[in-house]
C-alpha atoms as a PDB file:
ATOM      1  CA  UNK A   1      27.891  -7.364  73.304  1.00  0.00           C
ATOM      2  CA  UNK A   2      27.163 -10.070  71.157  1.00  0.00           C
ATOM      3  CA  UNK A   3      28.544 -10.427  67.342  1.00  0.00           C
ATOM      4  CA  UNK A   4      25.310 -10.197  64.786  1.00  0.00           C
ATOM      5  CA  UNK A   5      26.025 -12.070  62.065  1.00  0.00           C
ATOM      6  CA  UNK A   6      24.349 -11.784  58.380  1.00  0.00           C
ATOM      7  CA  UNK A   7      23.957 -15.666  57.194  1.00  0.00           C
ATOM      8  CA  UNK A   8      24.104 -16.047  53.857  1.00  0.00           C
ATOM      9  CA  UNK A   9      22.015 -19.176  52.124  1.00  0.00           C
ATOM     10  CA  UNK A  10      20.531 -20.110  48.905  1.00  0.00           C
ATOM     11  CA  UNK A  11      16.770 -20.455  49.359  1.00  0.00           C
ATOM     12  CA  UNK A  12      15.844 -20.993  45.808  1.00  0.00           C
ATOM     13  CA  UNK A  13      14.903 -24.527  44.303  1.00  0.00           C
ATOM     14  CA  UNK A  14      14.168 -26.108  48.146  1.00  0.00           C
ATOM     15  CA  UNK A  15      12.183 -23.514  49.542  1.00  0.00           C
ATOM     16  CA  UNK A  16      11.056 -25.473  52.307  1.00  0.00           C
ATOM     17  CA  UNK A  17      14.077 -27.673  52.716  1.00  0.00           C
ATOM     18  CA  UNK A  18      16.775 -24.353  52.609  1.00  0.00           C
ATOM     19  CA  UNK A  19      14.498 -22.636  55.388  1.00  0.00           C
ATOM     20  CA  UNK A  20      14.569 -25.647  57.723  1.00  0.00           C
ATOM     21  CA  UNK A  21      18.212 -25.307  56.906  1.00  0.00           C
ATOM     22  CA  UNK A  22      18.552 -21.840  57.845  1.00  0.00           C
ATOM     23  CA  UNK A  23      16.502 -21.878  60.987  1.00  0.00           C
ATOM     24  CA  UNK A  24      18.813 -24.326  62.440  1.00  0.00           C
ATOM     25  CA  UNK A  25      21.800 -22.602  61.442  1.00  0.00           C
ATOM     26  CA  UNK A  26      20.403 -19.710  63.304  1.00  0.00           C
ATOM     27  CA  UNK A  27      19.942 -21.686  66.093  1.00  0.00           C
ATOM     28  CA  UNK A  28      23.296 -23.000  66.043  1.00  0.00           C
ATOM     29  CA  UNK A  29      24.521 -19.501  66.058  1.00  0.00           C
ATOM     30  CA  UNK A  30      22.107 -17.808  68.792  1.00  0.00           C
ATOM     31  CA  UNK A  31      22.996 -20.486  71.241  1.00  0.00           C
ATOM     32  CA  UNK A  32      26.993 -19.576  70.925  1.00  0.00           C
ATOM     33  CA  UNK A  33      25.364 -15.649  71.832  1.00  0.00           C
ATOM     34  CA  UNK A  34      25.799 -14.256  68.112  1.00  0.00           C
ATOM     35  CA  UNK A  35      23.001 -12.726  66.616  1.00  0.00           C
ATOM     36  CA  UNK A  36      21.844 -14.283  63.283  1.00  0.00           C
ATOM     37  CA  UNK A  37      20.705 -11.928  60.534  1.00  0.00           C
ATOM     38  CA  UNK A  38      18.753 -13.377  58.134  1.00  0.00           C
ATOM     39  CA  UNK A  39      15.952 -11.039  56.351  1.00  0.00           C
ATOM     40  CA  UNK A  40      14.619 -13.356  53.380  1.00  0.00           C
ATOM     41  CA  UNK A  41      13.190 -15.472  56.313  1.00  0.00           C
ATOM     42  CA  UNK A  42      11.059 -12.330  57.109  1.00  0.00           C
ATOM     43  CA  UNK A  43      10.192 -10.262  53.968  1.00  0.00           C
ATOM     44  CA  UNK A  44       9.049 -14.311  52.196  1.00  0.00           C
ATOM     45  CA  UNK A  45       6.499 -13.948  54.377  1.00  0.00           C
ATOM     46  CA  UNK A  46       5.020 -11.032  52.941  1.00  0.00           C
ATOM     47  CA  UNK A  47       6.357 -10.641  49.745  1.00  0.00           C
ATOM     48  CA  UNK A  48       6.432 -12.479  46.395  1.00  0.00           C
ATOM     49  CA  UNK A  49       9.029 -13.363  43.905  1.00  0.00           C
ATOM     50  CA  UNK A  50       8.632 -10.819  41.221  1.00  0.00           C
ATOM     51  CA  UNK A  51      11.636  -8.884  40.628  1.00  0.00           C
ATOM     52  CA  UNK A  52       9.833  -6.379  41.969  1.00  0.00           C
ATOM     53  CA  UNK A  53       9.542  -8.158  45.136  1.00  0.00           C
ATOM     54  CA  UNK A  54      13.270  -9.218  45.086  1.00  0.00           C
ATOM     55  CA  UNK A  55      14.347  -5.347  44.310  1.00  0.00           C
ATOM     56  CA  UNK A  56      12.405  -4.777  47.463  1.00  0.00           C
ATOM     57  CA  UNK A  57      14.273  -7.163  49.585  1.00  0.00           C
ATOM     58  CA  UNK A  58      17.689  -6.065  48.116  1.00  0.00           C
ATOM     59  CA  UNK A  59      16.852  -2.499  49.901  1.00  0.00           C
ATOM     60  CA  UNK A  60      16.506  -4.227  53.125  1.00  0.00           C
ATOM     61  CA  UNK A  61      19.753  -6.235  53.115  1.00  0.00           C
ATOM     62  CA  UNK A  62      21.463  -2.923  51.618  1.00  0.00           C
ATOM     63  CA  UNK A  63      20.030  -1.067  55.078  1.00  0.00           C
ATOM     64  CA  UNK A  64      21.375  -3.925  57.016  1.00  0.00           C
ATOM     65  CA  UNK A  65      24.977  -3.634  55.898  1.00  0.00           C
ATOM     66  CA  UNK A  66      24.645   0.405  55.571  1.00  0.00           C
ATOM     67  CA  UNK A  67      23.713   1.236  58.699  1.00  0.00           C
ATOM     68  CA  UNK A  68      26.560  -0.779  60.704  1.00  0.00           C
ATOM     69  CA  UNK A  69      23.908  -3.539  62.215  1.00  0.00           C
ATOM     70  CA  UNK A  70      25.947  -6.148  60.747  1.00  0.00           C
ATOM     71  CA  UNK A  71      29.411  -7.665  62.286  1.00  0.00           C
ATOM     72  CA  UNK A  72      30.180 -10.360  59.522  1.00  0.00           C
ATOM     73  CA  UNK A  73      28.434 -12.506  56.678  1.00  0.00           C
ATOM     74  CA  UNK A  74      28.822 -15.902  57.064  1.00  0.00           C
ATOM     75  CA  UNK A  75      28.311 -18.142  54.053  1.00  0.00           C
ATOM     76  CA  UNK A  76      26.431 -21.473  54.045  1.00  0.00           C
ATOM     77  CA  UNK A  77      24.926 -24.470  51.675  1.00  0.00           C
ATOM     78  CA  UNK A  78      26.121 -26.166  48.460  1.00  0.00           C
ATOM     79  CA  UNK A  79      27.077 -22.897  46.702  1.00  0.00           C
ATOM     80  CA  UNK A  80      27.279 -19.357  45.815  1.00  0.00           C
ATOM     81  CA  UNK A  81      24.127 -18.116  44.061  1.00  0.00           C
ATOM     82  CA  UNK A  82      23.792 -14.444  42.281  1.00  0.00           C
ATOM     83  CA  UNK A  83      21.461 -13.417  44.996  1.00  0.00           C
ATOM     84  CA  UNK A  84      24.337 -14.274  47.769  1.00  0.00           C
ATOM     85  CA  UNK A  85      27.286 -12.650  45.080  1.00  0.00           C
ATOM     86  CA  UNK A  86      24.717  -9.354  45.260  1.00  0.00           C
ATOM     87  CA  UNK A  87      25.525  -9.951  48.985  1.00  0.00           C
ATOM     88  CA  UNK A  88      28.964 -10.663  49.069  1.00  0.00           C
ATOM     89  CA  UNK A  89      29.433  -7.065  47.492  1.00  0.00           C
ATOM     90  CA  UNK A  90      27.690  -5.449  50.016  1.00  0.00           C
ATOM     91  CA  UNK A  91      28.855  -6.599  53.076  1.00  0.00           C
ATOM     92  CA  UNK A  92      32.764  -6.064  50.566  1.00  0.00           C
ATOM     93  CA  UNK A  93      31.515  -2.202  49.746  1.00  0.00           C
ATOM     94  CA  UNK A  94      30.933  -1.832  53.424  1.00  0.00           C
ATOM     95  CA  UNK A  95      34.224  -3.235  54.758  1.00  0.00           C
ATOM     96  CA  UNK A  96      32.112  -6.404  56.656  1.00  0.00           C
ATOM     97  CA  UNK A  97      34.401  -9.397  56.527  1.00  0.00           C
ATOM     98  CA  UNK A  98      32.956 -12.126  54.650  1.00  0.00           C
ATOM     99  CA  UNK A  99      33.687 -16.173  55.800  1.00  0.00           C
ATOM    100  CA  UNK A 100      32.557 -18.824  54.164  1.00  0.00           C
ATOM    101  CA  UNK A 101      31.715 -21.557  56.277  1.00  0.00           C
ATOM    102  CA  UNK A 102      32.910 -24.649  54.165  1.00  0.00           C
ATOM    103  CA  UNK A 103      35.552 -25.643  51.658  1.00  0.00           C
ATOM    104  CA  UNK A 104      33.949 -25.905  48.785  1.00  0.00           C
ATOM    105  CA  UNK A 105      32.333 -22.573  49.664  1.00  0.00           C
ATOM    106  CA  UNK A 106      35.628 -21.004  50.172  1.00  0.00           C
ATOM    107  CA  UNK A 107      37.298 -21.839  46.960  1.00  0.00           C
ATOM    108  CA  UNK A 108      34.544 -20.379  45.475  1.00  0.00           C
ATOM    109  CA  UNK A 109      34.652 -17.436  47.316  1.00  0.00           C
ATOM    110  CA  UNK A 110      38.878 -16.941  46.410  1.00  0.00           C
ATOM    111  CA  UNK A 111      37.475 -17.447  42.850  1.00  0.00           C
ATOM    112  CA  UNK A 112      34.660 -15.334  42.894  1.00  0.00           C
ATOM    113  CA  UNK A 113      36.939 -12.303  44.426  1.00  0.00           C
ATOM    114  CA  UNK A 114      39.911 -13.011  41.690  1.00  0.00           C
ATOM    115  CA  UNK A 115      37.986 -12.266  39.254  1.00  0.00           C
END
């Protein structure tokens, strides 16, 4: 059975750019046989960016990492942003290991979680 994997990116700022970004990630990753999980590339599509909206999409990802679906969060891009900290905890609060996927991102991560 293949691993499914929740990837973790800032999309804010570079919209466009981050989502290119992401979609080859994914690609990366599907072509090794894990499944990418990625659910801003789906509920963008539909919703806005109201905090509303973004409340919305928090449930989603919270139903993902609830409900077992998810194997481990990767971590990708330049840095950690609040949206992927609100992330971090989850996948944390539902024992899902969490790797970040680049130097830089892992200091941040041992400095985020020392804190």
């Amino acid at each position: 059975m293949a691993k499914t994997v929740f990837v973790a990116h800032a999309m804010s700022g570079d919209i466009e750019g981050n989502t290119r970004k992401v979609l080859s990630i994914c690609k990366a990753l599907h072509s090794k046989g894990i499944v990418p999980i990625f659910p801003s590339l789906i509920w963008r599509q539909y919703l806005g960016n109201t905090p509303g909206d973004k409340q919305l999409a928090r449930l989603v990802n919270i139903e993902y990492f609830r409900r077992g679906i998810i194997d481990e969060m990767w971590i990708y891009g330049i840095s950690i942003s609040q949206g992927i900290k609100d992330e971090i905890k989850l996948a944390l609060e539902n024992n899902i290991p969490v790797i970040a996927k680049s130097v830089r991102l892992k200091q941040e991560l041992i400095e985020l979680l020392s804190q």
